[in-house]
Protein backbone atom coordinates (compact mmCIF):
# COMPACT_ATOMS: atom_id res chain seq x y z
CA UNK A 1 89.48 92.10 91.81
CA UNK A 2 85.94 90.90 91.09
CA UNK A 3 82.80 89.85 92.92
CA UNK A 4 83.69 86.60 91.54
CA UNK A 5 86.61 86.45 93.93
CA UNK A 6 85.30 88.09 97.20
CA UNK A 7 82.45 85.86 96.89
CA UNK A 8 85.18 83.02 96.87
CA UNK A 9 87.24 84.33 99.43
CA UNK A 10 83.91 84.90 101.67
CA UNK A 11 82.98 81.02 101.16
CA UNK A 12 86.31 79.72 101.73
CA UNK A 13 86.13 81.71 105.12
CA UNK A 14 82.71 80.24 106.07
CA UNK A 15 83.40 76.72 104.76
CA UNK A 16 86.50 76.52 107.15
CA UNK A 17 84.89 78.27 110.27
CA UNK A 18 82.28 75.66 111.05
CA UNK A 19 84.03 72.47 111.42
CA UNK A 20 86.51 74.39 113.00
CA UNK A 21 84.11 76.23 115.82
CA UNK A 22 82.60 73.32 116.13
CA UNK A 23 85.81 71.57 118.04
CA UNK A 24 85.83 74.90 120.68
CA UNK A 25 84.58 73.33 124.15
CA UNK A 26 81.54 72.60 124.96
CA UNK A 27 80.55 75.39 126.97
CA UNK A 28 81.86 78.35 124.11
CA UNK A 29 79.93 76.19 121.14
CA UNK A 30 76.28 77.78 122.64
CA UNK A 31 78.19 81.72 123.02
CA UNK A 32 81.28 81.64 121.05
CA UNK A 33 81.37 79.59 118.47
CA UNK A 34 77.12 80.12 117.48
CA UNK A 35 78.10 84.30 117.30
CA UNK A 36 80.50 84.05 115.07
CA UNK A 37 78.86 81.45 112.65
CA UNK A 38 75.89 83.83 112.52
CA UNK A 39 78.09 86.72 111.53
CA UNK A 40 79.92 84.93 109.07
CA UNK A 41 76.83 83.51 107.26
CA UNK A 42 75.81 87.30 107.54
CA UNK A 43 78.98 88.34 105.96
CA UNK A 44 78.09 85.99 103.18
CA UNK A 45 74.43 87.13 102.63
CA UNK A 46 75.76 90.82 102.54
CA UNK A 47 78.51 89.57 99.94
CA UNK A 48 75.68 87.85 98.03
CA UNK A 49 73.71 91.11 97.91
CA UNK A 50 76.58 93.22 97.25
CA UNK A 51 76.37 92.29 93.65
CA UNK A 52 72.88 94.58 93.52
CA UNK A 53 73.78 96.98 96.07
CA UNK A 54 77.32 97.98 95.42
CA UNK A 55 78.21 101.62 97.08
CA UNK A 56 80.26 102.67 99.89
CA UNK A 57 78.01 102.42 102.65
CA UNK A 58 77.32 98.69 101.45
CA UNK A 59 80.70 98.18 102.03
CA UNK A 60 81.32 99.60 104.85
CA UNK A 61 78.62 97.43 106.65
CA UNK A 62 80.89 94.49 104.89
CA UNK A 63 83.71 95.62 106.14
CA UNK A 64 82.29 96.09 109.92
CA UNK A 65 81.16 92.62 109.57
CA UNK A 66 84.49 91.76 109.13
CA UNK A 67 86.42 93.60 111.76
CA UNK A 68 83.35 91.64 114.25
CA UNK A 69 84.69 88.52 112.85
CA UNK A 70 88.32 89.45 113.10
CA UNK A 71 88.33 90.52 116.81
CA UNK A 72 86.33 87.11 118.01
CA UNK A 73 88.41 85.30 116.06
CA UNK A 74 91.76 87.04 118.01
CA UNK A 75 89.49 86.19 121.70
CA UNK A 76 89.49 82.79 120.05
CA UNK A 77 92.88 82.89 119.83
CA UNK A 78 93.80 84.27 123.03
CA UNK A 79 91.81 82.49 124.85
CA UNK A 80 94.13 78.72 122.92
CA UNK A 81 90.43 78.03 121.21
CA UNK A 82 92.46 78.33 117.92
CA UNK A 83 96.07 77.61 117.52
CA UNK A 84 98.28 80.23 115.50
CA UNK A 85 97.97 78.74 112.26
CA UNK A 86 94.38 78.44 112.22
CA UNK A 87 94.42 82.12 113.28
CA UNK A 88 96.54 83.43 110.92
CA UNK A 89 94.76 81.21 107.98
CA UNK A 90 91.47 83.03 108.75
CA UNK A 91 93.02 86.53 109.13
CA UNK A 92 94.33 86.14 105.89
CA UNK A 93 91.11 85.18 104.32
CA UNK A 94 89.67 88.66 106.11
CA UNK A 95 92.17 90.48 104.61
CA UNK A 96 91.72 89.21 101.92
CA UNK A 97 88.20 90.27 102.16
CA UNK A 98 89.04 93.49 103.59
CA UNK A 99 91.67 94.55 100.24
CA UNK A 100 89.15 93.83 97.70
CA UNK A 101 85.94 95.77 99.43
CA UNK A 102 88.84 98.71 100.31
CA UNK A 103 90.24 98.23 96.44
CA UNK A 104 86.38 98.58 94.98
CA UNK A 105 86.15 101.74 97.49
CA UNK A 106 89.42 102.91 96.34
CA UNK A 107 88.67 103.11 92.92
CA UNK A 108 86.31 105.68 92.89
CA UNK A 109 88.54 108.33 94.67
CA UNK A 110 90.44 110.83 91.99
CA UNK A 111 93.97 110.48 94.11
CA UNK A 112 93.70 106.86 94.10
CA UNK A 113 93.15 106.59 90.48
CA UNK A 114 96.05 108.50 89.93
CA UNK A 115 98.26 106.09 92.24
CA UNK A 116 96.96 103.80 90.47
CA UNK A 117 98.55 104.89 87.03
CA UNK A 118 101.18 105.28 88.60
CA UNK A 119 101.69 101.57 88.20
CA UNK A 120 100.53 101.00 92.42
CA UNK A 121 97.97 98.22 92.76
CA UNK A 122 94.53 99.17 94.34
CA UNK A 123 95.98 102.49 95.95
CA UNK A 124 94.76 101.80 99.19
CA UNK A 125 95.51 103.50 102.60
CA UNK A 126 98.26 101.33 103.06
CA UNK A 127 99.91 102.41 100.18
CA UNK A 128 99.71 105.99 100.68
CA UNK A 129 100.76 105.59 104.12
CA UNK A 130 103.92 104.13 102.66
CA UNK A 131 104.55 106.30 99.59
CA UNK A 132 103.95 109.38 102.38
CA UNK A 133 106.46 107.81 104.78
CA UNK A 134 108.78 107.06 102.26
CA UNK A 135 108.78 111.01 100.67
CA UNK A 136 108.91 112.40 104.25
CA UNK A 137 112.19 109.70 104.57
CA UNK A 138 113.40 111.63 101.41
CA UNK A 139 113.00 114.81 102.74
CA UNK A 140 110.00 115.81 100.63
CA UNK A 141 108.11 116.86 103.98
CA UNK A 142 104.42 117.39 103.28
CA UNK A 143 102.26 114.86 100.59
CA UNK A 144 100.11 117.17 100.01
CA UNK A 145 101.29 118.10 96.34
CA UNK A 146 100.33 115.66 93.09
CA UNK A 147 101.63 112.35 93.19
CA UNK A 148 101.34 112.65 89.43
CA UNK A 149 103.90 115.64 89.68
CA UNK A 150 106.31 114.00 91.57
CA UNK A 151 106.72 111.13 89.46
CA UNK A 152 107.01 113.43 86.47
CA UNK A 153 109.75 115.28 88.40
CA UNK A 154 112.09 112.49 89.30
């Protein structure tokens, strides 16, 4: 995915937080709801930059940014200052967020290139985590050999 599109994503996410902090109660709007506009206008500075300053510890900041916004977004939640929906529309946009930085990271390592011929998309943790599960389900046991050779062998 491109810049193009987490720069999207990231707006799409900000655009929809403040109208919808601003309906949390009066007395979360000077705590709450003021933190996590702040980190989501921070989230879309650093997204801004990223275009200039694109390595892994760039992301990584990124991506902490977005695990702040995720967990005050679930205390939202919790505490009925969001419904469900809303929740699960802006957890979406976050992960979202969170696949492409993790794809752009991805793409960089040797054994997630070579998921990604495999015909995978992004090779991501995820992914491995199922492709290990699924060869330990098999009977394979260990991972630890070429994913390359075990498509080969099959």
């Amino acid at each position: 995915m491109s810049y193009k599109t987490l720069f999207q994503k990231t707006y799409d996410l900000v655009r929809w937080i403040y109208p919808t902090v601003s309906k949390f109660p009066r007395s979360q709007r000077t705590v709450l709801s003021e933190r996590i506009e702040l980190i989501s206008l921070r989230l879309l500075e650093m997204v801004i930059d990223f275009s200039e300053k694109d390595t892994k510890d760039y992301r990584k900041k990124i991506l902490n940014e977005v695990h702040k916004l995720q967990i005050l977004l679930r205390l939202c939640k919790d505490l009925s200052f969001l419904k469900f929906k809303q929740y699960e529309y802006a957890s979406s946009l976050l992960a979202g967020i969170s696949g492409i930085l993790d794809y752009r990271d991805s793409k960089s390592k040797t054994e997630d290139s070579k998921l990604g011929e495999i015909g995978s998309v992004g090779g991501g943790v995820a992914q491995k985590m199922v492709l290990s599960a699924g060869f330990r389900i098999l009977g394979y046991g260990s991972t630890s050999f070429s994913l390359q050779e075990s498509v080969q062998g099959a």
